[in-house]
Protein backbone atom coordinates (compact mmCIF):
# COMPACT_ATOMS: atom_id res chain seq x y z
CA UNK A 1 73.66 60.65 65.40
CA UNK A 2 75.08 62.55 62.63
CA UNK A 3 73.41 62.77 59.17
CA UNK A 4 73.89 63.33 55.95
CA UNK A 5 73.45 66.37 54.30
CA UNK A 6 70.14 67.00 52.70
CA UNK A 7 71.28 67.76 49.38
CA UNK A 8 70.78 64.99 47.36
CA UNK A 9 74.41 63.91 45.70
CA UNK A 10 74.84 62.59 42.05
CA UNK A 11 73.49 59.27 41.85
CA UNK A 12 77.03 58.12 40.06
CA UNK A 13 79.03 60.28 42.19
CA UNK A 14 77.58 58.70 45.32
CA UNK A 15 77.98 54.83 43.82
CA UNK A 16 81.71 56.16 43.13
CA UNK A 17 82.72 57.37 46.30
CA UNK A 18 81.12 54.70 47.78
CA UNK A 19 82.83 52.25 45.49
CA UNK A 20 86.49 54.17 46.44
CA UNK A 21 85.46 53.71 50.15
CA UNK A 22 84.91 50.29 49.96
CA UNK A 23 87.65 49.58 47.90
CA UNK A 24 89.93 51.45 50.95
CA UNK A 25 88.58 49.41 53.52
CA UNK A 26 89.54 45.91 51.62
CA UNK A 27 92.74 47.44 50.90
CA UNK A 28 93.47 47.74 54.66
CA UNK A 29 96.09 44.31 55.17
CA UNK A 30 95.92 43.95 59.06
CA UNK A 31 94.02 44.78 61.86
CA UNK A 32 96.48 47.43 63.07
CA UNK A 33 96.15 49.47 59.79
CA UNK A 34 92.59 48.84 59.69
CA UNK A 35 92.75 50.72 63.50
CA UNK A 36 95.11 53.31 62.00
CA UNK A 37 92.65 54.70 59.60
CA UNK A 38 89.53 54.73 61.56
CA UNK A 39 91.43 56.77 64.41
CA UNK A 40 93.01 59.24 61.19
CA UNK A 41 89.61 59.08 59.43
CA UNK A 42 86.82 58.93 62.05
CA UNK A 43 85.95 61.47 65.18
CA UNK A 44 86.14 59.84 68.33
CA UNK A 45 82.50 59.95 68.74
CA UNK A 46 82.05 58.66 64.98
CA UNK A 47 84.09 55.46 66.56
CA UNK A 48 82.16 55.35 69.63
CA UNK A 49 78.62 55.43 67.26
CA UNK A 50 79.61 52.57 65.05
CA UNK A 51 81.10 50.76 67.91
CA UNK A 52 78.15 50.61 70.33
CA UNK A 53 76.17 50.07 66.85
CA UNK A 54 77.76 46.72 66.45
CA UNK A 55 77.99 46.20 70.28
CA UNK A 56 73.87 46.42 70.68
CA UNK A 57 73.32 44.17 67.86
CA UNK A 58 75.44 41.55 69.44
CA UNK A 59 73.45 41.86 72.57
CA UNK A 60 70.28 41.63 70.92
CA UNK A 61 71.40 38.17 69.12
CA UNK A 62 72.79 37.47 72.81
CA UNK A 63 69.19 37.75 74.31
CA UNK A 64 70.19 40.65 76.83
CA UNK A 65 67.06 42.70 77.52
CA UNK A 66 66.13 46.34 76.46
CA UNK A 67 66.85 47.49 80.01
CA UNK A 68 70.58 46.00 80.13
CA UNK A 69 71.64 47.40 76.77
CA UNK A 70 70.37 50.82 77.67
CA UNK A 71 72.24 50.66 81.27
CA UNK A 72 75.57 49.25 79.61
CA UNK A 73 75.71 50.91 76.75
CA UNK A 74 73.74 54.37 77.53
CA UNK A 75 71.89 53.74 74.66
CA UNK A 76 68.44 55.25 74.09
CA UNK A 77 65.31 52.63 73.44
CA UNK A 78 64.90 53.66 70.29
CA UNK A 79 68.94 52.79 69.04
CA UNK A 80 68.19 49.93 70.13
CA UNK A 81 64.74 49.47 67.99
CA UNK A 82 66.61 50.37 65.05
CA UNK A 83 69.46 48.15 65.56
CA UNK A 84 66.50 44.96 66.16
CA UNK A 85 64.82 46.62 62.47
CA UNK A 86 68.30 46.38 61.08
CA UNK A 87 68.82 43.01 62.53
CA UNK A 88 65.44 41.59 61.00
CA UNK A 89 65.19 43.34 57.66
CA UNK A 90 69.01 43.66 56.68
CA UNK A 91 70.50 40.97 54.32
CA UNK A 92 71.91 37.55 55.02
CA UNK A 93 75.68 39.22 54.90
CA UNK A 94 74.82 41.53 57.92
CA UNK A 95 73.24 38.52 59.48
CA UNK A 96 76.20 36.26 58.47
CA UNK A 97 79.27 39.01 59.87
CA UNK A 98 77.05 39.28 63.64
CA UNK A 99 76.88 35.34 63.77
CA UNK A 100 80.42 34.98 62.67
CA UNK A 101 81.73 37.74 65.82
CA UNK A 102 79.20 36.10 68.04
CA UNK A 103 80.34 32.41 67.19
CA UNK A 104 84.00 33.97 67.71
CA UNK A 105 83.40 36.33 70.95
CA UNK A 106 81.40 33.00 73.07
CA UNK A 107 84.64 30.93 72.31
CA UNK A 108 86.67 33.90 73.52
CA UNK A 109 86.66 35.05 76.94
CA UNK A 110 85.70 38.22 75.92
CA UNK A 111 82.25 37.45 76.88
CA UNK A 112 82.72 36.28 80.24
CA UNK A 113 84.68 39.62 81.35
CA UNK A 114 81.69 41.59 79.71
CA UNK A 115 78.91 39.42 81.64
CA UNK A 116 81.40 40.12 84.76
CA UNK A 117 81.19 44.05 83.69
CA UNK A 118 77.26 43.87 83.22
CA UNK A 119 76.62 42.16 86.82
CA UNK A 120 78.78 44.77 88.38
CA UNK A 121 76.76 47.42 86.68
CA UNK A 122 73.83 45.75 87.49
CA UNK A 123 74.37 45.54 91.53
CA UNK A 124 72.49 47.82 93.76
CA UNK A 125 73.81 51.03 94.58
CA UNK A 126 73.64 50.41 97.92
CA UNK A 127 73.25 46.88 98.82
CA UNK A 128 72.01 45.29 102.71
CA UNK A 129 74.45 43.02 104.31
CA UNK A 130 72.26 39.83 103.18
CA UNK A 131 72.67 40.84 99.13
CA UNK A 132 76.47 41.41 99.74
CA UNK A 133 76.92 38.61 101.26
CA UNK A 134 74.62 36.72 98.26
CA UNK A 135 76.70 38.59 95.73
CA UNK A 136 79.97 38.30 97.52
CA UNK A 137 79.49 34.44 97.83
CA UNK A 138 78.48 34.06 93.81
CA UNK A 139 75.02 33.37 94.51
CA UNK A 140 73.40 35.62 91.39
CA UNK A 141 70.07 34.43 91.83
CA UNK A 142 67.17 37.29 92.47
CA UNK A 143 65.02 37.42 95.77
């Protein structure tokens, strides 16, 4: 993950930059200009970071286990122990913005393609005639 440098910046330096940035981002008037700038601004694994960032703490408020994020996302265990830390110490807006997506990605079918995605992931390597036929005919349960 990268980090910051370890030279300590200007205390009102930092809260002005960081004012300017957020004042950019609020600026941005649709979503394709909003996608415009992170591709011109961000590197493509900066994107990627944030992205599976957001995605694991939306799986965590979706009740997926450890073992599924890590095997969809090819996170590490310990992402995603700082994304359930950020999830229970952050502040209500952080909490509000993941309920809002989540509230808006079950009514979408978004979800169901992913949970499609996740069991396909999830399927044996190599699976006996009897599971194929289980997973062929919808059957999902486990033996």
């Amino acid at each position: 993950m990268p980090r910051v440098s370890r030279r300590l910046l200007d205390k009102d330096v930092s809260g002005e930059i960081n004012s300017s940035f957020v004042s950019l981002i609020s600026s941005l008037k649709n979503r394709s200009e909003v996608e415009n700038f992170l591709t011109d601004f961000l590197t493509r694994e900066e994107k990627l970071m944030l992205a599976k960032r957001l995605a694991v703490s939306l799986m965590l408020t979706r009740g997926y286990t450890v073992g599924t994020i890590c095997e969809v996302l090819k996170v590490s265990k310990e992402t995603i122990r700082s994304s359930r830390s950020w999830l229970e110490t952050k502040g209500e807006t952080y909490k509000r913005v993941l309920e809002k997506l989540r509230k808006a990605q079950e009514a979408n079918e978004f979800w169901k393609k992913v949970d499609k995605i996740i069991d396909k992931a999830l399927l044996p390597v190599k699976p006996d005639r009897k599971s194929r036929a289980k997973w062929a005919s919808g059957d999902w349960s486990q033996d």
